[in-house]
N, C-alpha and C. Protein backbone atom coordinates (compact mmCIF):
# COMPACT_ATOMS: atom_id res chain seq x y z
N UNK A 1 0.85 -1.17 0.00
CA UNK A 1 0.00 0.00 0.00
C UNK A 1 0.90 1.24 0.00
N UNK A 2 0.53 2.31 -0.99
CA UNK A 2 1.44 3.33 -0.74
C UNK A 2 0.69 4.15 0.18
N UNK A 3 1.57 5.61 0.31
CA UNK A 3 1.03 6.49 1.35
C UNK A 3 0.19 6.98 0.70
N UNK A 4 -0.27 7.34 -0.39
CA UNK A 4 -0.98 7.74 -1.00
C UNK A 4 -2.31 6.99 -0.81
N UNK A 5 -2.43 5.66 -0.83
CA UNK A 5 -3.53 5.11 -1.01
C UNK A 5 -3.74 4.48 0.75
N UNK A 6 -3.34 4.64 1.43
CA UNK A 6 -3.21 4.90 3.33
C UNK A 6 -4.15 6.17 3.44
N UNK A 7 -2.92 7.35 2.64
CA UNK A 7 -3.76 8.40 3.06
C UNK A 7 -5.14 8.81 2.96
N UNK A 8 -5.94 8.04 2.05
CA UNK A 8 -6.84 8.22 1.04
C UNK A 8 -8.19 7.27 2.19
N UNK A 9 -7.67 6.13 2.35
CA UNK A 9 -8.48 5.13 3.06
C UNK A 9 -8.27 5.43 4.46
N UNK A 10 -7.35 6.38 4.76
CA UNK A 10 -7.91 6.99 6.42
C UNK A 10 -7.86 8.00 6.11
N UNK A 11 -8.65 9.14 5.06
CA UNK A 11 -9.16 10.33 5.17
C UNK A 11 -8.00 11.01 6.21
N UNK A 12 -6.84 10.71 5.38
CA UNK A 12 -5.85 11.96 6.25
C UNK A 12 -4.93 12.14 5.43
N UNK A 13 -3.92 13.04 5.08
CA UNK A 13 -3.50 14.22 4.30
C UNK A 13 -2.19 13.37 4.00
N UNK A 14 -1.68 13.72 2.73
CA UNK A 14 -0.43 12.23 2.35
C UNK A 14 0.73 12.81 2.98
N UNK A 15 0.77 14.75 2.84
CA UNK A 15 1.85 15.13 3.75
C UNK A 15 1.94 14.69 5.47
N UNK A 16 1.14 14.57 5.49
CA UNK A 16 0.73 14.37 6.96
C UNK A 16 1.92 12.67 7.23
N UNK A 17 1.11 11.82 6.71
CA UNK A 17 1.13 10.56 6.47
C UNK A 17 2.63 10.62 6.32
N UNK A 18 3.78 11.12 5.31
CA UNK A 18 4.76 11.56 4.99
C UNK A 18 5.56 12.19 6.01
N UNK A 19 4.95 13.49 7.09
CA UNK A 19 5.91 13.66 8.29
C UNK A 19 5.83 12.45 9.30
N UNK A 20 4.80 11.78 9.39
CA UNK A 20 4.69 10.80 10.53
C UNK A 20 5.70 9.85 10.42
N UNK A 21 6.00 9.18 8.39
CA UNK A 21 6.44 8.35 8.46
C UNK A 21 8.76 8.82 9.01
N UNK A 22 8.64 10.13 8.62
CA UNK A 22 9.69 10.43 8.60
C UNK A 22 10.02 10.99 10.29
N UNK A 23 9.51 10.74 10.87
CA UNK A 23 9.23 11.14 12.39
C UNK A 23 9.04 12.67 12.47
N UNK A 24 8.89 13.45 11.87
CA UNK A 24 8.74 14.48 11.75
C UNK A 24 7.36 15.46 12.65
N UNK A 25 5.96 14.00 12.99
CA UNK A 25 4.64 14.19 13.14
C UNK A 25 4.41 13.66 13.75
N UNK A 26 3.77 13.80 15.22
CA UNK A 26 3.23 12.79 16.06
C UNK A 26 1.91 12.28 15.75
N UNK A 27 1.18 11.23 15.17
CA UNK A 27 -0.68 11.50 15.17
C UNK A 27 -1.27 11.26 16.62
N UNK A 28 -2.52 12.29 16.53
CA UNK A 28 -3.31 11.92 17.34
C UNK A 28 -4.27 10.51 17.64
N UNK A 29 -4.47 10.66 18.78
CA UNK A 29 -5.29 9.32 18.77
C UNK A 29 -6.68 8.90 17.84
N UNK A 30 -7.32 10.21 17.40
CA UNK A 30 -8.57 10.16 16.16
C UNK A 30 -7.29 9.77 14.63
N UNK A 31 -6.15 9.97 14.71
CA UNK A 31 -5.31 10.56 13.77
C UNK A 31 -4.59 8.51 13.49
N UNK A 32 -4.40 7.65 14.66
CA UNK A 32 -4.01 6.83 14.74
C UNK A 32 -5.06 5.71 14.66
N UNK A 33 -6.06 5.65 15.44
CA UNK A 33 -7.17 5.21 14.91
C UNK A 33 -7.94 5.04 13.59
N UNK A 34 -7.50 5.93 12.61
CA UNK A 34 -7.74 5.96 11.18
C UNK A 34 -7.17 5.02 10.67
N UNK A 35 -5.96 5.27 10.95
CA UNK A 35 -4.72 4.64 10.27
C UNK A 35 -4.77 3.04 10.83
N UNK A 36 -5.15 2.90 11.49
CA UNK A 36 -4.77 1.46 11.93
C UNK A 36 -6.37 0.57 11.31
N UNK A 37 -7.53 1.41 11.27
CA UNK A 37 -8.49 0.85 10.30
C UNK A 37 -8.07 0.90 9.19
N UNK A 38 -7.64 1.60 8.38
CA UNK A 38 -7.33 1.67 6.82
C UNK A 38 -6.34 0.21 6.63
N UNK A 39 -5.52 0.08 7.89
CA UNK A 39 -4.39 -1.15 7.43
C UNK A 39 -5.17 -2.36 8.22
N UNK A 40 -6.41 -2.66 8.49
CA UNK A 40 -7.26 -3.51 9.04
C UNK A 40 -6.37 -3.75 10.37
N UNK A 41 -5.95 -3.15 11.03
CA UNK A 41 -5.22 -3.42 12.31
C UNK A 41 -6.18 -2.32 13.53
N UNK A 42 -5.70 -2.43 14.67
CA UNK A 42 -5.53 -1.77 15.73
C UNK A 42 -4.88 -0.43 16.48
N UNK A 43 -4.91 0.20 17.03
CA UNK A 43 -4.24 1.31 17.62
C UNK A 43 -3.21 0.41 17.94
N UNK A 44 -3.45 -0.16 19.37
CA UNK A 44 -2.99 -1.15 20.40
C UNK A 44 -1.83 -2.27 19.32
N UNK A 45 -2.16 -2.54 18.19
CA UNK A 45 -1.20 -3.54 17.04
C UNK A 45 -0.18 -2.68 16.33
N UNK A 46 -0.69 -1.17 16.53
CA UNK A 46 0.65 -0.39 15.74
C UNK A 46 1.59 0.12 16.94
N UNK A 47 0.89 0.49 18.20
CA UNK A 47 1.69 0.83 18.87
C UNK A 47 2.88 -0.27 19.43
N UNK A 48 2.32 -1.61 19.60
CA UNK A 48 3.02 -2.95 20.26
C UNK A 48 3.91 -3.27 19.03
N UNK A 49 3.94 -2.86 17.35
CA UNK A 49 4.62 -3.07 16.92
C UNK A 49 6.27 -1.77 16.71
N UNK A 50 5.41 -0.40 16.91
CA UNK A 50 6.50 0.41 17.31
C UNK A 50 7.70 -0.24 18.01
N UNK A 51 7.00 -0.27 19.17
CA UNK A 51 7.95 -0.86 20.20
C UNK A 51 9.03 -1.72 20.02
N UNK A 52 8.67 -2.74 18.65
CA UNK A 52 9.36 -4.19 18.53
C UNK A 52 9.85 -3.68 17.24
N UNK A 53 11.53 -4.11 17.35
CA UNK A 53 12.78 -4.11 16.23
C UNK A 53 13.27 -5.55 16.24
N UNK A 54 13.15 -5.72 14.72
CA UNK A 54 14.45 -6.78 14.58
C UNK A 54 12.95 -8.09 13.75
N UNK A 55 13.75 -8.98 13.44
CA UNK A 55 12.83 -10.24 12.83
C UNK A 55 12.00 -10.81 14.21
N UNK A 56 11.43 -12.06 13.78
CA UNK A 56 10.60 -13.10 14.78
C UNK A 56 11.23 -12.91 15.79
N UNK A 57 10.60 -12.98 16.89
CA UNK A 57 11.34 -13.72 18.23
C UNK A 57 11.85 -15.01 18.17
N UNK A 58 12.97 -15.41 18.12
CA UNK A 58 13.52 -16.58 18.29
C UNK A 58 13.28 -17.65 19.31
N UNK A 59 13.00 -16.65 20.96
CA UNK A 59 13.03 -17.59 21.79
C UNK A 59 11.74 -18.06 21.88
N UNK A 60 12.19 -19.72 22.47
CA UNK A 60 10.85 -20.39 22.69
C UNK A 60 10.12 -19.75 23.33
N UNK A 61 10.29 -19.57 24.34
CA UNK A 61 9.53 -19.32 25.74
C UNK A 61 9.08 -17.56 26.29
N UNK A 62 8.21 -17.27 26.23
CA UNK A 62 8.63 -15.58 27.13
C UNK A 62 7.84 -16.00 28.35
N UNK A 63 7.53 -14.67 29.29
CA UNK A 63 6.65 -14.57 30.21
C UNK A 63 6.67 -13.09 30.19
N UNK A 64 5.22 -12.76 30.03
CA UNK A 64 4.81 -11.07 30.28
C UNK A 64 4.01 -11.54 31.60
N UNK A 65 3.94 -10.61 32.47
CA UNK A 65 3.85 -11.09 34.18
C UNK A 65 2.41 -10.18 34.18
N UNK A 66 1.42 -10.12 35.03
CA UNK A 66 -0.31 -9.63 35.23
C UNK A 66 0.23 -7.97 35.17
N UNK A 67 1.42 -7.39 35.25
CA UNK A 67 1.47 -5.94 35.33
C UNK A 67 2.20 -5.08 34.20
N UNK A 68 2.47 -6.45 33.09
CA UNK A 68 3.37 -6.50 32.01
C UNK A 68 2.51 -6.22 30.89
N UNK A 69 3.05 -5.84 29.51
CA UNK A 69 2.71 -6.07 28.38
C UNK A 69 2.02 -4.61 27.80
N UNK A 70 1.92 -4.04 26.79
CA UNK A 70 1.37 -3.31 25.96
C UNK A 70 -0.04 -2.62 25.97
N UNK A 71 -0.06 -1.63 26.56
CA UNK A 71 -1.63 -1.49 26.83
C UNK A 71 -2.40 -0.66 25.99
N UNK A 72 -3.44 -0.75 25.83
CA UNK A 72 -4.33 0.82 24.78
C UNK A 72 -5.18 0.40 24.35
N UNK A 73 -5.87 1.29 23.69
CA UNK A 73 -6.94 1.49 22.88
C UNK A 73 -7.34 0.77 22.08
N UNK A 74 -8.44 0.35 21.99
CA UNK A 74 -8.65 -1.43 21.42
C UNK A 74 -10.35 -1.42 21.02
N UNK A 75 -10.46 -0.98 19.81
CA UNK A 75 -11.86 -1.30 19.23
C UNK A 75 -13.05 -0.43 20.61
N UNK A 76 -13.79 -0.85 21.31
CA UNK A 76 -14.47 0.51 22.29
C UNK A 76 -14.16 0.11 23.95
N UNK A 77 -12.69 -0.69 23.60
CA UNK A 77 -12.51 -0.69 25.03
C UNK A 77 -11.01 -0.80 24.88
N UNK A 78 -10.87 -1.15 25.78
CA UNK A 78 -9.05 -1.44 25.94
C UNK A 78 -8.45 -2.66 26.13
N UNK A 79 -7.28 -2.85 25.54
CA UNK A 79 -6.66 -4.44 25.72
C UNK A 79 -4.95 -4.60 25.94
N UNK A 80 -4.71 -4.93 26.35
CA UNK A 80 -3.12 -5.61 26.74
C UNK A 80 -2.84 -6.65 26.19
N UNK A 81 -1.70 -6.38 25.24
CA UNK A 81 -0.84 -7.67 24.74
C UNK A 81 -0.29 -8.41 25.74
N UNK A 82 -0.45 -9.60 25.04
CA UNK A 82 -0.02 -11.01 26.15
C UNK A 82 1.43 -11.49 25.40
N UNK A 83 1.94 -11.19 24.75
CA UNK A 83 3.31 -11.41 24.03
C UNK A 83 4.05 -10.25 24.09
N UNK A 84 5.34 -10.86 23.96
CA UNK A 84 6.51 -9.95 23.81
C UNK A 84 7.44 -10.22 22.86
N UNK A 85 7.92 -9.04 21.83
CA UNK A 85 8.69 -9.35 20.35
C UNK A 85 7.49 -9.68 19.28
N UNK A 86 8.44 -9.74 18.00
CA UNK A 86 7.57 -10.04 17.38
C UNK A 86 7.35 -11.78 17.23
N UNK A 87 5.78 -11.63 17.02
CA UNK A 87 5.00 -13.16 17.26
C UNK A 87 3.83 -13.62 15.94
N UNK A 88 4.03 -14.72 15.52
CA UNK A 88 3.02 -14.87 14.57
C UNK A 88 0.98 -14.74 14.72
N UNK A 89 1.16 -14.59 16.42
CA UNK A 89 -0.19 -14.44 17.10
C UNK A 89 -0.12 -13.18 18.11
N UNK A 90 -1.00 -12.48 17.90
CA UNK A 90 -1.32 -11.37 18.98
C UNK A 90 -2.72 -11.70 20.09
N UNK A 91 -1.87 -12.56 21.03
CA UNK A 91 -2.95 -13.01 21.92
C UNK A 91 -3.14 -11.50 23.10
N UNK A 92 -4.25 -11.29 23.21
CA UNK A 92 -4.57 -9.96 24.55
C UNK A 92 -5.74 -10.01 24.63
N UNK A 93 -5.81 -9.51 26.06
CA UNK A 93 -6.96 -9.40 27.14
C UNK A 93 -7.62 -8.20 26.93
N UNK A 94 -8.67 -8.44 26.29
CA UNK A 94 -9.91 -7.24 26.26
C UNK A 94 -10.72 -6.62 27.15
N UNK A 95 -11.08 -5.94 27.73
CA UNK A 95 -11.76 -5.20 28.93
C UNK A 95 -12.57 -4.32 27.87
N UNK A 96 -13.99 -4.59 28.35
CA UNK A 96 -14.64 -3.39 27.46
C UNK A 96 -16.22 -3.30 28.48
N UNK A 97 -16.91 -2.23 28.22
CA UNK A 97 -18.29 -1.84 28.62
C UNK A 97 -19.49 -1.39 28.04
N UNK A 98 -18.92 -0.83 26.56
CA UNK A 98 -19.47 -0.90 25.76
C UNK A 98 -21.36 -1.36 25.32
N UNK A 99 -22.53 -0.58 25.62
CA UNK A 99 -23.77 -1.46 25.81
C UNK A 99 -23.67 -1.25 24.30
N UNK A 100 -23.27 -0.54 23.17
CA UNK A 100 -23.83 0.05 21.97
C UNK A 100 -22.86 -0.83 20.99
N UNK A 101 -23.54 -1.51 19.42
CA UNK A 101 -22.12 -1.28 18.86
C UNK A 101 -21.56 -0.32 18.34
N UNK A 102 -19.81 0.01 18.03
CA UNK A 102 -19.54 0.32 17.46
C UNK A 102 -19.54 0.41 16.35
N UNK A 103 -18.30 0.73 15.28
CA UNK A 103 -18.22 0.66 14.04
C UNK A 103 -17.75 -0.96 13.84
N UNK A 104 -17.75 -1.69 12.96
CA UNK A 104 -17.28 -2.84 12.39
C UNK A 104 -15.63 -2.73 12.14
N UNK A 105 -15.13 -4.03 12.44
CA UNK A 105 -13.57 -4.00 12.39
C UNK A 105 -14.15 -4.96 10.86
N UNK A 106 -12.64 -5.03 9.88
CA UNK A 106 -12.83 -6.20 8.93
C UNK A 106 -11.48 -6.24 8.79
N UNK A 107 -10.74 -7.42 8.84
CA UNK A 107 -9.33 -7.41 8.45
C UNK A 107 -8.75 -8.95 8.27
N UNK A 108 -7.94 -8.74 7.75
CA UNK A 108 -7.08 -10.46 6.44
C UNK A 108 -7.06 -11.13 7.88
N UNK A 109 -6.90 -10.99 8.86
CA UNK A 109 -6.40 -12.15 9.71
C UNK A 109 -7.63 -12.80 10.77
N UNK A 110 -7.53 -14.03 10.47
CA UNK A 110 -8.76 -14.82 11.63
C UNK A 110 -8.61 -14.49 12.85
N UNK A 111 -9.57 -14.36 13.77
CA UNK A 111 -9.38 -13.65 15.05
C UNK A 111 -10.23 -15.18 16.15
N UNK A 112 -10.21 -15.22 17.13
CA UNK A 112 -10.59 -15.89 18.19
C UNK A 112 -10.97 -15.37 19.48
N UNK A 113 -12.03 -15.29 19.73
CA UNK A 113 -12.30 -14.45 21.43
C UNK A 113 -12.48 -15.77 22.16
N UNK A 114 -12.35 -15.52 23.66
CA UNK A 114 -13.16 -16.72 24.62
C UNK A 114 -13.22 -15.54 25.85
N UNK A 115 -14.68 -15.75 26.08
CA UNK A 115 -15.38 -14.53 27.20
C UNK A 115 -14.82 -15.23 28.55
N UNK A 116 -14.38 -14.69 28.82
CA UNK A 116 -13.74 -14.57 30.45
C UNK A 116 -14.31 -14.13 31.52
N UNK A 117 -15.74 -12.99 31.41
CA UNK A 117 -16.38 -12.35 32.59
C UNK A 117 -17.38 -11.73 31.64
N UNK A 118 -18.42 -11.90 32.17
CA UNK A 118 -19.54 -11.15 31.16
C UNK A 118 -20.07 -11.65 29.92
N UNK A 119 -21.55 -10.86 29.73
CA UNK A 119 -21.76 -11.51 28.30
C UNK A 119 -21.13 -10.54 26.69
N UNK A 120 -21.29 -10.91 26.01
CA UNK A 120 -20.79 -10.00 25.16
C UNK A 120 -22.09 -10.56 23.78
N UNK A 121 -22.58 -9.64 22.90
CA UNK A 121 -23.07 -10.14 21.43
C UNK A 121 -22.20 -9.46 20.31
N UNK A 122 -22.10 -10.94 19.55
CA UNK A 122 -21.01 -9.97 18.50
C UNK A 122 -21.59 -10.07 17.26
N UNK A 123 -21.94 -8.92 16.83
CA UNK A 123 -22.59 -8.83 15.25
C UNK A 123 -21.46 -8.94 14.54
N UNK A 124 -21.85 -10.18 13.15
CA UNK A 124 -21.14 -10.59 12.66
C UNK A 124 -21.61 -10.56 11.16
N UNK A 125 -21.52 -9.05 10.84
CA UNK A 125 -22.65 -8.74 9.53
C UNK A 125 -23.46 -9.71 9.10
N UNK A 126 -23.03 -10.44 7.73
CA UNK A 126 -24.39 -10.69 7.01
C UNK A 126 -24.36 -12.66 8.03
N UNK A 127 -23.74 -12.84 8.51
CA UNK A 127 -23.46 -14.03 9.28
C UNK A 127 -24.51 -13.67 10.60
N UNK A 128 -25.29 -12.75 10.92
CA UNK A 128 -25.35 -12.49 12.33
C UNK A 128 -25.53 -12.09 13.29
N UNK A 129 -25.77 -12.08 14.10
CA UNK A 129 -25.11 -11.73 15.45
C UNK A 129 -25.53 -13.37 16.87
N UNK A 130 -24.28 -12.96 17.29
CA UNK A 130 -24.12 -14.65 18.40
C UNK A 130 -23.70 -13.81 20.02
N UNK A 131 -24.69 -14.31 20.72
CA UNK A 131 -24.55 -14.36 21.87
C UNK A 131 -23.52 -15.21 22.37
N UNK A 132 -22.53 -14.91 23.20
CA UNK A 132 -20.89 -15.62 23.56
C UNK A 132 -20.87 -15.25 25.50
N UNK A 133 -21.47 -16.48 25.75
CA UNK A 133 -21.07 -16.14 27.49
C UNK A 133 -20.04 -16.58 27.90
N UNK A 134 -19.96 -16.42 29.47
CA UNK A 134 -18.35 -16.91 30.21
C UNK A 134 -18.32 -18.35 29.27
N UNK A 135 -16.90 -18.88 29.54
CA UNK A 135 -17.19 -19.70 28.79
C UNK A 135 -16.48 -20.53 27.46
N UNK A 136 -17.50 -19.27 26.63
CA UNK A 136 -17.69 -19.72 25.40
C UNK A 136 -16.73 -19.20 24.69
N UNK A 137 -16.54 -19.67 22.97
CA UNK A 137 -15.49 -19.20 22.36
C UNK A 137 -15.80 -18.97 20.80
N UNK A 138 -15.60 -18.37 20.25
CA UNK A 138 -16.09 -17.59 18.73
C UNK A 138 -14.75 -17.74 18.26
N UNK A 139 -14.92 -18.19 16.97
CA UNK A 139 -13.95 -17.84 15.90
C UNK A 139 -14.47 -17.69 14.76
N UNK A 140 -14.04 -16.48 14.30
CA UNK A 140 -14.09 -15.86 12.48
C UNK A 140 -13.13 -16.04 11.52
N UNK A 141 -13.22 -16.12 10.36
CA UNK A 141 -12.03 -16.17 9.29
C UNK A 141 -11.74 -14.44 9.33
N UNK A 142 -10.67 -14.29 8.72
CA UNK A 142 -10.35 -13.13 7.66
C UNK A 142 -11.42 -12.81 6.98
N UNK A 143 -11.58 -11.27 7.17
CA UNK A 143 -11.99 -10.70 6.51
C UNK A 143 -14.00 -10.78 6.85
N UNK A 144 -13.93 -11.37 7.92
CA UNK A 144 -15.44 -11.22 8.54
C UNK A 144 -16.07 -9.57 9.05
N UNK A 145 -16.81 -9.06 8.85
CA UNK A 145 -16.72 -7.76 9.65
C UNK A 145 -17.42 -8.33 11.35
N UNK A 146 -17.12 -7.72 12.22
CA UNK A 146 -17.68 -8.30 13.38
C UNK A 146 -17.30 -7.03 14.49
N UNK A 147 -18.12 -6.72 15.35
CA UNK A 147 -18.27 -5.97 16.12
C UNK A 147 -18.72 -6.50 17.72
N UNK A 148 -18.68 -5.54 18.72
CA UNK A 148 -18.90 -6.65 19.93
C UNK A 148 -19.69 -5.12 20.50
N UNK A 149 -20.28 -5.69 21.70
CA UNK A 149 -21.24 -5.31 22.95
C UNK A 149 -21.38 -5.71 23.94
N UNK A 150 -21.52 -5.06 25.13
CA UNK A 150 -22.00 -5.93 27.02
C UNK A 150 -23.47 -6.24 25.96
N UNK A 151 -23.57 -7.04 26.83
CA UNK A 151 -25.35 -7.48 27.12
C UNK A 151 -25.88 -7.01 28.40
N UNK A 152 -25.34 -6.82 29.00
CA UNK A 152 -25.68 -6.09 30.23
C UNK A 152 -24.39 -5.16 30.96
N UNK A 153 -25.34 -4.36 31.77
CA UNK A 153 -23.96 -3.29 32.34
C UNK A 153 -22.84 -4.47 33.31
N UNK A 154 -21.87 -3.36 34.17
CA UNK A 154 -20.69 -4.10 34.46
C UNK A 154 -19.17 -4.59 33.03
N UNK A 155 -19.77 -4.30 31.87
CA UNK A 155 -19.12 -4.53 31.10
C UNK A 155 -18.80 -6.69 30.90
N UNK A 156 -17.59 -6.36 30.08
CA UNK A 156 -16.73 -7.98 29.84
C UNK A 156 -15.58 -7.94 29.68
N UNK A 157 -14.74 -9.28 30.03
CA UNK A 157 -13.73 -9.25 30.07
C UNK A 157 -13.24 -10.17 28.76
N UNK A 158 -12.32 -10.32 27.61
CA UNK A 158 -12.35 -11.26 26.65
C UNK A 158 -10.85 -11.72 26.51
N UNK A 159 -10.46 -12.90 26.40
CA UNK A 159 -9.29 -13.64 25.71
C UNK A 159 -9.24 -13.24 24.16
N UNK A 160 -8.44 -12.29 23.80
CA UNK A 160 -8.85 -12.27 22.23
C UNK A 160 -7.03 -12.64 21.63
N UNK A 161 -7.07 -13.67 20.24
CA UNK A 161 -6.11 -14.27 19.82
C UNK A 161 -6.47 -13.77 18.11
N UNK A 162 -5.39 -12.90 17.85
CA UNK A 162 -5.56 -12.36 16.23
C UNK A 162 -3.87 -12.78 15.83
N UNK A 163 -4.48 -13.71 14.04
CA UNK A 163 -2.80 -13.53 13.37
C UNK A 163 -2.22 -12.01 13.41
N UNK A 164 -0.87 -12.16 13.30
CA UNK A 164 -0.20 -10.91 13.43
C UNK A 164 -0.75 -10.26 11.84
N UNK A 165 -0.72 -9.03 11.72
CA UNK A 165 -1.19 -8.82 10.47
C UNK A 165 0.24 -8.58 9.97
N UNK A 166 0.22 -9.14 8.33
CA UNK A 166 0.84 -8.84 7.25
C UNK A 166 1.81 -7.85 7.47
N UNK A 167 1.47 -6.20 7.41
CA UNK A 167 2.08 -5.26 7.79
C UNK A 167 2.94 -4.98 8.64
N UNK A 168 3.06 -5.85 10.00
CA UNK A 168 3.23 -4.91 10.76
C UNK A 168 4.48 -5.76 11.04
């Protein structure tokens, strides 16, 4: 994808797009949020990839500890990466409260939730919508649009497991 066609699919300016890439531009969070829909990713997936230089993680084994790992802005709630380096899976813990849906995510990589606390319904466009309690576990292919909600107040808590995207 060039910047041109980034800039275009998150309705933001190619100079713009152009100082950011040259560090020149910090984006805002409406400004980063664009950008990470246009590349079917996340806030929370561009920022955790900032962070990480160099190829795969080599080592077998990590441990990110309950006070560890990558935190932010995550579709209408917030989530923490459960990996460290780069990984062929972006497993993280969703926290959301959300009674309304949002906008629809759609992106190349199959995703996996399993509800941990709370109910959640996830409209799953022309597929849908599925009620997912403690519990239970949903999986979509690539390229599903799917969106989530509480079913009731108190919010939910979710296991969510996405391939790393392409990009990042």
């Amino acid at each position: 994808m060039t910047l041109v066609q980034l800039a275009a699919d998150a309705e933001l300016s190619h100079p713009f797009l152009s100082q950011l890439e040259r560090g020149l531009a910090r984006p805002s969070m409406v400004s980063l949020e664009r950008i990470a829909r246009a590349l079917g990713s996340s806030q929370l997936e561009l920022i955790a990839a900032a962070e990480q230089t160099g190829e795969e993680t080599e080592v077998a084994a990590t441990v990110v500890r309950s006070g560890e790992g990558t935190r932010g802005h995550y579709a209408e709630g917030e989530a923490r990466m459960l990996v460290q380096g780069i990984r062929r899976f972006h497993p993280m813990e969703f926290t959301g409260a959300n009674e309304s849906f949002g906008d629809y995510f759609v992106h190349d990589e199959d995703e996996f939730l399993h509800v941990v606390e709370g109910a959640v319904e996830v409209d799953l466009g022309p597929q849908g919508v599925v009620t997912v309690l403690p519990g239970d576990s949903l999986y979509y292919g690539g390229g599903t649009p799917h969106r989530w909600r509480s079913v009731a107040p108190g919010g939910f808590r979710l296991f969510v497991v996405k391939e790393k995207p392409k990009h990042l």
